[in-house]
PDB file of N, CA and C in Angstrom:
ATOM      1  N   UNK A   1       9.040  -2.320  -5.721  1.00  0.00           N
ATOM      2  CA  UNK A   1       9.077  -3.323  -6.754  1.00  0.00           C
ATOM      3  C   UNK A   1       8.217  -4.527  -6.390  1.00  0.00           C
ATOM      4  N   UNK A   2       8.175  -5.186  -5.271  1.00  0.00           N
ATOM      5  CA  UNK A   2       7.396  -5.940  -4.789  1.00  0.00           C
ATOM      6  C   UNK A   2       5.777  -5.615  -4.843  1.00  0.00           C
ATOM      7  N   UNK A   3       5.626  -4.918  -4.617  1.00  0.00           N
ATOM      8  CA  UNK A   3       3.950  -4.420  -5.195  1.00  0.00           C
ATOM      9  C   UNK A   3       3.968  -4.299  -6.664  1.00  0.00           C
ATOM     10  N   UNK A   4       4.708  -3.825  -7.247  1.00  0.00           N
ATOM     11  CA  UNK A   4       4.790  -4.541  -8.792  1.00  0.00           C
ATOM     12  C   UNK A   4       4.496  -5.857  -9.078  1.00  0.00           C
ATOM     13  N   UNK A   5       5.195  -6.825  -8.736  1.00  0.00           N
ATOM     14  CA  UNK A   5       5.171  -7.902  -8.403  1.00  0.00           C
ATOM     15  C   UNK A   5       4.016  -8.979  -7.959  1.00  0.00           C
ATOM     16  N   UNK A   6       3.371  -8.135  -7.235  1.00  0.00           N
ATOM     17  CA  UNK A   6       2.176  -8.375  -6.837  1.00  0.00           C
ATOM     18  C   UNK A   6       0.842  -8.151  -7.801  1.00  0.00           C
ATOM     19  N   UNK A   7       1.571  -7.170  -8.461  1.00  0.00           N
ATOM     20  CA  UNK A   7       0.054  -6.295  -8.954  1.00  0.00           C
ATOM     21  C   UNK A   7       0.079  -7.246 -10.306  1.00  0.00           C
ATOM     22  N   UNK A   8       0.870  -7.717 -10.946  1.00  0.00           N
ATOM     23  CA  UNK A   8       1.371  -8.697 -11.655  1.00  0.00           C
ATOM     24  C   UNK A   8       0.370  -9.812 -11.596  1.00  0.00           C
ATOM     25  N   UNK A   9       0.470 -10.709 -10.511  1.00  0.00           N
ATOM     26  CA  UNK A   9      -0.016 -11.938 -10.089  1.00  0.00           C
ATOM     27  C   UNK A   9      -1.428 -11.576  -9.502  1.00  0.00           C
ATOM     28  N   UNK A  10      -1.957 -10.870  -9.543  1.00  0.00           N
ATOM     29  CA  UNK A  10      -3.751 -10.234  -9.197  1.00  0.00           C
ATOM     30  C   UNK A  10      -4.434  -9.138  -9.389  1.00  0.00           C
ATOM     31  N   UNK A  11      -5.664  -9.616 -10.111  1.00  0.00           N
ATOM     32  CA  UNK A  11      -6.036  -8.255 -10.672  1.00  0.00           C
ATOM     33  C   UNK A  11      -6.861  -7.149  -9.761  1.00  0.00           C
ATOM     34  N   UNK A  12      -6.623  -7.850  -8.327  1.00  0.00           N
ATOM     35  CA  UNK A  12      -7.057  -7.058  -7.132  1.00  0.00           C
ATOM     36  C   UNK A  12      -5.770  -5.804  -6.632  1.00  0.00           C
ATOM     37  N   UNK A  13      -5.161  -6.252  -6.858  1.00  0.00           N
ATOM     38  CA  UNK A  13      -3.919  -5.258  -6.534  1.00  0.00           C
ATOM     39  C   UNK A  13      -3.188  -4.373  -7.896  1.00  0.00           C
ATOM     40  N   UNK A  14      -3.301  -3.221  -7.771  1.00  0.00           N
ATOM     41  CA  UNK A  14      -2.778  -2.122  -8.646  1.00  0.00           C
ATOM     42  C   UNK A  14      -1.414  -1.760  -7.956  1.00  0.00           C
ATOM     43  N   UNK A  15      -0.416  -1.015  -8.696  1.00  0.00           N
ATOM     44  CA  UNK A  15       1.169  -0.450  -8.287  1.00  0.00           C
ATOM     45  C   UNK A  15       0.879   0.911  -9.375  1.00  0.00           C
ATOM     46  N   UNK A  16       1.585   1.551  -8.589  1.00  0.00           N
ATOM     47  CA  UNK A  16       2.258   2.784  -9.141  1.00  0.00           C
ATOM     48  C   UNK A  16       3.273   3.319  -8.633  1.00  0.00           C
ATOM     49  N   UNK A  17       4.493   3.909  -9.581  1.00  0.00           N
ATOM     50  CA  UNK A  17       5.278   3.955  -8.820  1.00  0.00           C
ATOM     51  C   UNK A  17       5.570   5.604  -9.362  1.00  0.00           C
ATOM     52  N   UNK A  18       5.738   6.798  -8.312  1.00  0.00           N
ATOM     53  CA  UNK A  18       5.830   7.954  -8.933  1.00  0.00           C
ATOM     54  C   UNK A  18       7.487   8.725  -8.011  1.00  0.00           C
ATOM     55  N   UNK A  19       8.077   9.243  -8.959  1.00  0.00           N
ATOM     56  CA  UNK A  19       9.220  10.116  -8.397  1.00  0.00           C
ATOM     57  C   UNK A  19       9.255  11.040  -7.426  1.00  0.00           C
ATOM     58  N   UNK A  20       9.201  10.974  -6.061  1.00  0.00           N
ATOM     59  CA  UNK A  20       8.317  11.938  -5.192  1.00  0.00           C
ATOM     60  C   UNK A  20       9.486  13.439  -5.931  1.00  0.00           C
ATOM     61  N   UNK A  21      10.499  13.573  -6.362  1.00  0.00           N
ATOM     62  CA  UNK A  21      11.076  14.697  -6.407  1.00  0.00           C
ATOM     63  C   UNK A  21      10.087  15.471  -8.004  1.00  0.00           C
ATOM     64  N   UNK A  22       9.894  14.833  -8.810  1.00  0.00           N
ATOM     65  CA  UNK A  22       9.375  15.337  -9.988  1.00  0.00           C
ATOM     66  C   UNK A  22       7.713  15.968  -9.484  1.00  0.00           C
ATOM     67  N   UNK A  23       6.836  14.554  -8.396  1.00  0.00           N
ATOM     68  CA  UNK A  23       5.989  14.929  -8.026  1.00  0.00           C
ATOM     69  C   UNK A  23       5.484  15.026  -6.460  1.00  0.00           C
ATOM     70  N   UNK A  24       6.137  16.690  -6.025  1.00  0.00           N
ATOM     71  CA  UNK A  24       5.883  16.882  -4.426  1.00  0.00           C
ATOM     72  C   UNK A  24       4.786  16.913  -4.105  1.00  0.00           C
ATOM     73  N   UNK A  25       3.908  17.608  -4.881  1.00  0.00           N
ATOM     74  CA  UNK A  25       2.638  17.399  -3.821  1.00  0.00           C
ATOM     75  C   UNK A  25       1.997  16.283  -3.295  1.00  0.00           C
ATOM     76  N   UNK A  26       2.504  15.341  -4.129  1.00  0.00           N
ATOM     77  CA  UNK A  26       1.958  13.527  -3.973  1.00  0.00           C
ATOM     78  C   UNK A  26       2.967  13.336  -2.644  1.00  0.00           C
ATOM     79  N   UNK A  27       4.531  13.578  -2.627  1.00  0.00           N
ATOM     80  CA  UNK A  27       4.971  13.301  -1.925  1.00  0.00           C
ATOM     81  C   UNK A  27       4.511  13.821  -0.140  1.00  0.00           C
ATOM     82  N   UNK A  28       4.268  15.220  -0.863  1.00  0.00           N
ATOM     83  CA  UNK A  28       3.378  16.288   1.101  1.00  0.00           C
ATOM     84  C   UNK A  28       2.253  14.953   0.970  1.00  0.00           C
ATOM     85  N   UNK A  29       1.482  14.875   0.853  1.00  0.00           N
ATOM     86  CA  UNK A  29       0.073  14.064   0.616  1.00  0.00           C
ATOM     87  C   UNK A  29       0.338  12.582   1.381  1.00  0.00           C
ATOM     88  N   UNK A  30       1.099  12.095   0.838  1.00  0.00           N
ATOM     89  CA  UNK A  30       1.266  11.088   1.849  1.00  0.00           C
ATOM     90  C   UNK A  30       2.548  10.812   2.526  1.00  0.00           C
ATOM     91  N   UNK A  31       2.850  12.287   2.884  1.00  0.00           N
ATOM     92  CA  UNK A  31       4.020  12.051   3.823  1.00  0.00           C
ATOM     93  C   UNK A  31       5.058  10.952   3.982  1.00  0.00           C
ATOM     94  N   UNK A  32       5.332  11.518   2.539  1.00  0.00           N
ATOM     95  CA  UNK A  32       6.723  10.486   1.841  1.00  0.00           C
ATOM     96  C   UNK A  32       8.393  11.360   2.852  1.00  0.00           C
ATOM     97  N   UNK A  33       8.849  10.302   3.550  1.00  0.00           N
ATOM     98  CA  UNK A  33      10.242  10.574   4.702  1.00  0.00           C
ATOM     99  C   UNK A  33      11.049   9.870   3.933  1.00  0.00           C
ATOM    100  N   UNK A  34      10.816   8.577   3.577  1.00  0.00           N
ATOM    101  CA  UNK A  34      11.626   7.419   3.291  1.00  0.00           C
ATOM    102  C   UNK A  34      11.440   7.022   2.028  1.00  0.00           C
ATOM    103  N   UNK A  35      11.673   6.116   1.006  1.00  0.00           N
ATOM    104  CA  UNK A  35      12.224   5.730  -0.179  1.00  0.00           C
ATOM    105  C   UNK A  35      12.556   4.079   0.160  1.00  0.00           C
ATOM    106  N   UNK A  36      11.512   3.675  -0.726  1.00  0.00           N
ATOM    107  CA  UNK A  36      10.334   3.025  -1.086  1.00  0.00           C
ATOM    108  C   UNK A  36       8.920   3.450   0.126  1.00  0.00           C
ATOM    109  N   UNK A  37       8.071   4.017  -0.187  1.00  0.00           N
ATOM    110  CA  UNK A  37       6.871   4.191   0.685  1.00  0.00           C
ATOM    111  C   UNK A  37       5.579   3.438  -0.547  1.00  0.00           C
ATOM    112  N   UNK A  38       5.449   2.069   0.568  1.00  0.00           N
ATOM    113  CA  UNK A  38       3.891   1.604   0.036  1.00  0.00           C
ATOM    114  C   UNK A  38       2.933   1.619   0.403  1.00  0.00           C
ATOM    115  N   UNK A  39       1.744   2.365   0.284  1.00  0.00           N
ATOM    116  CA  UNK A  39       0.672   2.794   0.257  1.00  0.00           C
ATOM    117  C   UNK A  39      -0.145   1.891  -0.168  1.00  0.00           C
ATOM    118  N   UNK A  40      -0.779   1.604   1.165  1.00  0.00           N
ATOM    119  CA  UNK A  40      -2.091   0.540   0.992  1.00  0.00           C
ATOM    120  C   UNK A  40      -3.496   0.723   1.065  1.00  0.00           C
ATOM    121  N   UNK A  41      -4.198   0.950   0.018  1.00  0.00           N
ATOM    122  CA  UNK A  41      -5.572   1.371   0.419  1.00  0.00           C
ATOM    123  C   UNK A  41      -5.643   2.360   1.110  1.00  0.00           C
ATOM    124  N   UNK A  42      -4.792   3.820   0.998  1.00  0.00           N
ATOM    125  CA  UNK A  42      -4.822   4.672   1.689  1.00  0.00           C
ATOM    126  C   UNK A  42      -5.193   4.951   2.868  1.00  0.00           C
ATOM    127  N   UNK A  43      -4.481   3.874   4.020  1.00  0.00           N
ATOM    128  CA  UNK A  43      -4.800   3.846   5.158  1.00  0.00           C
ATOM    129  C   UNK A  43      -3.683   2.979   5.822  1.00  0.00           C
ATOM    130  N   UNK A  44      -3.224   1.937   5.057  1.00  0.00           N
ATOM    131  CA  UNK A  44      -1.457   1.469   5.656  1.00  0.00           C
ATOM    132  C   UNK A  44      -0.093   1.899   4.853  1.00  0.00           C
ATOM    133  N   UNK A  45       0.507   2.395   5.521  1.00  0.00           N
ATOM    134  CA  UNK A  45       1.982   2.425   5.217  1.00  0.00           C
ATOM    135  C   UNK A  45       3.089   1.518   5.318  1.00  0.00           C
ATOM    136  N   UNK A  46       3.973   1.318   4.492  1.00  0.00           N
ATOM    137  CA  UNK A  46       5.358   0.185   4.786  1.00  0.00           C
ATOM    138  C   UNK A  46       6.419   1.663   4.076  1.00  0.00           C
ATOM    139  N   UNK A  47       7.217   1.603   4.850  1.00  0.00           N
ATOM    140  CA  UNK A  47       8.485   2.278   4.639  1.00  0.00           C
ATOM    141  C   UNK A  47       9.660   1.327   4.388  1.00  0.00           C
ATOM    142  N   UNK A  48      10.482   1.817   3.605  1.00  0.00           N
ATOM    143  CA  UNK A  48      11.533   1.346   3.158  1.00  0.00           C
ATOM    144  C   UNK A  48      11.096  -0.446   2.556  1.00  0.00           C
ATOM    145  N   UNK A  49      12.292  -0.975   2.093  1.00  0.00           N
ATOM    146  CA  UNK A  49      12.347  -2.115   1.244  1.00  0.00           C
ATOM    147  C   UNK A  49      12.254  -3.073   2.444  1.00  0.00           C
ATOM    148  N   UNK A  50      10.942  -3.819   2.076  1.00  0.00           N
ATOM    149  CA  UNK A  50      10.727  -5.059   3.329  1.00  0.00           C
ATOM    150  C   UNK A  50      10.336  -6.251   2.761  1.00  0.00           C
ATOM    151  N   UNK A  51      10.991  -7.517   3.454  1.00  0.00           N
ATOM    152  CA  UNK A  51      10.637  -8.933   2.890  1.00  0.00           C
ATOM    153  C   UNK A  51       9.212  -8.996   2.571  1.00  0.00           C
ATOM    154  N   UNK A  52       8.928  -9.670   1.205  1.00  0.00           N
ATOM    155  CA  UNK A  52       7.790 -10.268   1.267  1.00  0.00           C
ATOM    156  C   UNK A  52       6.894 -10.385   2.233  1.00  0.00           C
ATOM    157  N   UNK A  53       7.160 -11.658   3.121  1.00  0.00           N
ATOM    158  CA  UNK A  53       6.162 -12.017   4.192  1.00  0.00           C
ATOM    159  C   UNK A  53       5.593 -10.579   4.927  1.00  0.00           C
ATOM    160  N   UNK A  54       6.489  -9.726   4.876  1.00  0.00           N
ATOM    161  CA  UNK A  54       5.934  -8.666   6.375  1.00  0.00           C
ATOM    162  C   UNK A  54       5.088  -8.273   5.208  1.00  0.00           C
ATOM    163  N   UNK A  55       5.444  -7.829   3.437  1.00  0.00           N
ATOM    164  CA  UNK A  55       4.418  -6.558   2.755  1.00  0.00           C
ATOM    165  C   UNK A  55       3.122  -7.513   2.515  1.00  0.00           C
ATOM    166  N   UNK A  56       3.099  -8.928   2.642  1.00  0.00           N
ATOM    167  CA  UNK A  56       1.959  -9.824   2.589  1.00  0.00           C
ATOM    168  C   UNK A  56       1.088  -9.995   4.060  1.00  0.00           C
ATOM    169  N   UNK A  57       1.725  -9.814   4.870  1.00  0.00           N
ATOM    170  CA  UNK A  57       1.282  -9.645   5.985  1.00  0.00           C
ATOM    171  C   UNK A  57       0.187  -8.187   6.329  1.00  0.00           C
ATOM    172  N   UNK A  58       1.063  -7.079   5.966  1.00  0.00           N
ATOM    173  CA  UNK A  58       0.519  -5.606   5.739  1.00  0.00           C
ATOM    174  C   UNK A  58      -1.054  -5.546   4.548  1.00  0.00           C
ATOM    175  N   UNK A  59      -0.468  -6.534   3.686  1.00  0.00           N
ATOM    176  CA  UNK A  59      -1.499  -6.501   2.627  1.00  0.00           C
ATOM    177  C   UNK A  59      -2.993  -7.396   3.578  1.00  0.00           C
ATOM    178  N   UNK A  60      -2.533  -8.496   3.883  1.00  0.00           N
ATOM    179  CA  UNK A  60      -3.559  -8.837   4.614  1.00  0.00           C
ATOM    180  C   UNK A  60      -4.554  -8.554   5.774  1.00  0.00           C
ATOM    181  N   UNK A  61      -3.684  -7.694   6.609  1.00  0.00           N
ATOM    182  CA  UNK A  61      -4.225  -6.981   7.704  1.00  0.00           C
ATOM    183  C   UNK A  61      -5.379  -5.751   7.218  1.00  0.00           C
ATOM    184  N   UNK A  62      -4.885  -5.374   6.001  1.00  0.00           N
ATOM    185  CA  UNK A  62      -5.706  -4.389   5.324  1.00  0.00           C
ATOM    186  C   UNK A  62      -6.930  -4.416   5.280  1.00  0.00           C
ATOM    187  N   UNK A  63      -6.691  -5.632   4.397  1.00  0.00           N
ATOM    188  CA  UNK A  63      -7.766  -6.214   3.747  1.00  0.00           C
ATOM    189  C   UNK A  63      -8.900  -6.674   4.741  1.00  0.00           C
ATOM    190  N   UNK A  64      -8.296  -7.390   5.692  1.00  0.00           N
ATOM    191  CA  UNK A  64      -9.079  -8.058   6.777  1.00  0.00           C
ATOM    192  C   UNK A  64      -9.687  -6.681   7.335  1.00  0.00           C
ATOM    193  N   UNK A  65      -9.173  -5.723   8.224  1.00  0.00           N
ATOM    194  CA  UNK A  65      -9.612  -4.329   8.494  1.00  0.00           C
ATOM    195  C   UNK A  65     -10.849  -3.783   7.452  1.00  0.00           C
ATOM    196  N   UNK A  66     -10.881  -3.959   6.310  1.00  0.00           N
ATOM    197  CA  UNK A  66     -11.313  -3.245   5.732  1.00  0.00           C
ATOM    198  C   UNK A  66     -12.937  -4.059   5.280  1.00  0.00           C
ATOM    199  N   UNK A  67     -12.551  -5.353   5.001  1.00  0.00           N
ATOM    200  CA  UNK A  67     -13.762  -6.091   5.436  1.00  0.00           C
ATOM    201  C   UNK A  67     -14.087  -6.253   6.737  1.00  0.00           C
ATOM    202  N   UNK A  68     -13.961  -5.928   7.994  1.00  0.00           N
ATOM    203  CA  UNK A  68     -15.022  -5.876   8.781  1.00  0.00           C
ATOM    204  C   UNK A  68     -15.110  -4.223   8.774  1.00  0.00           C
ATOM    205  N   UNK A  69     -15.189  -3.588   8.200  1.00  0.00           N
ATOM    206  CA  UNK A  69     -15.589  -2.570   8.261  1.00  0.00           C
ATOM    207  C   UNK A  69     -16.963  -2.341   7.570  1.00  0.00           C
ATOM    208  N   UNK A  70     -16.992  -3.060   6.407  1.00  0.00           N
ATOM    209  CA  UNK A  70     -18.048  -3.608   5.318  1.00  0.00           C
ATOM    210  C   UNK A  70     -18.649  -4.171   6.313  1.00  0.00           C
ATOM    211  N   UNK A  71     -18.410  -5.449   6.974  1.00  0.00           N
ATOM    212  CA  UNK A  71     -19.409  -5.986   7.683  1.00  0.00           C
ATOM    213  C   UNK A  71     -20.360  -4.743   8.537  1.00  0.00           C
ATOM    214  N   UNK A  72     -19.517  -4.382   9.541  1.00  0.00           N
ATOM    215  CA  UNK A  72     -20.163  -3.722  10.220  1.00  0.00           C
ATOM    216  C   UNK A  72     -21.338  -2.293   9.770  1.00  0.00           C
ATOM    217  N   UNK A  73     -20.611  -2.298   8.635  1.00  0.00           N
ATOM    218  CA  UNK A  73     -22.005  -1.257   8.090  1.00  0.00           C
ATOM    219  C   UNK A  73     -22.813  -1.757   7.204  1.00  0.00           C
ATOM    220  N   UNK A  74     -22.907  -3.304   7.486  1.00  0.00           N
ATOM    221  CA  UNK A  74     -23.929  -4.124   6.713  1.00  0.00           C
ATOM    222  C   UNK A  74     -25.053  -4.259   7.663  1.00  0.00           C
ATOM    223  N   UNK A  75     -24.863  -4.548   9.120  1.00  0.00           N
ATOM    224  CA  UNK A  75     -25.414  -4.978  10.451  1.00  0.00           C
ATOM    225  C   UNK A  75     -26.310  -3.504  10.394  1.00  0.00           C
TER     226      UNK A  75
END
């Protein structure tokens, strides 16, 4: 719900939220264990329901990761 929330307040951030039981293969795919699994840029995970600060924290680390990655294949 919190990535809802998010996706709400910026048009940089998208949510989806899918039933892993209706749809398993999504669930094999990203190795859904736990209930809430948020999927970040297909490369971070948060399991289960976590305060704000840590899924803003997760969101940021991403992001940061992911721009120097850009950098570095700018160089």
């Amino acid at each position: 719900m919190l990535a809802h929330r998010l996706a709400v307040e910026s048009d940089h951030i998208t949510a989806d939220m899918v039933e892993a039981t209706e749809f398993p293969q999504l669930a094999i795919n990203y190795q859904v264990r736990a209930v809430p699994r948020t999927v970040i840029n297909q490369t971070q995970f948060v399991d289960g329901m976590v305060p704000e600060p840590v899924m803003l924290q997760m969101l940021l680390m991403t992001l940061g990761k992911l721009e120097g990655e850009e950098a570095s294949a700018e160089d």
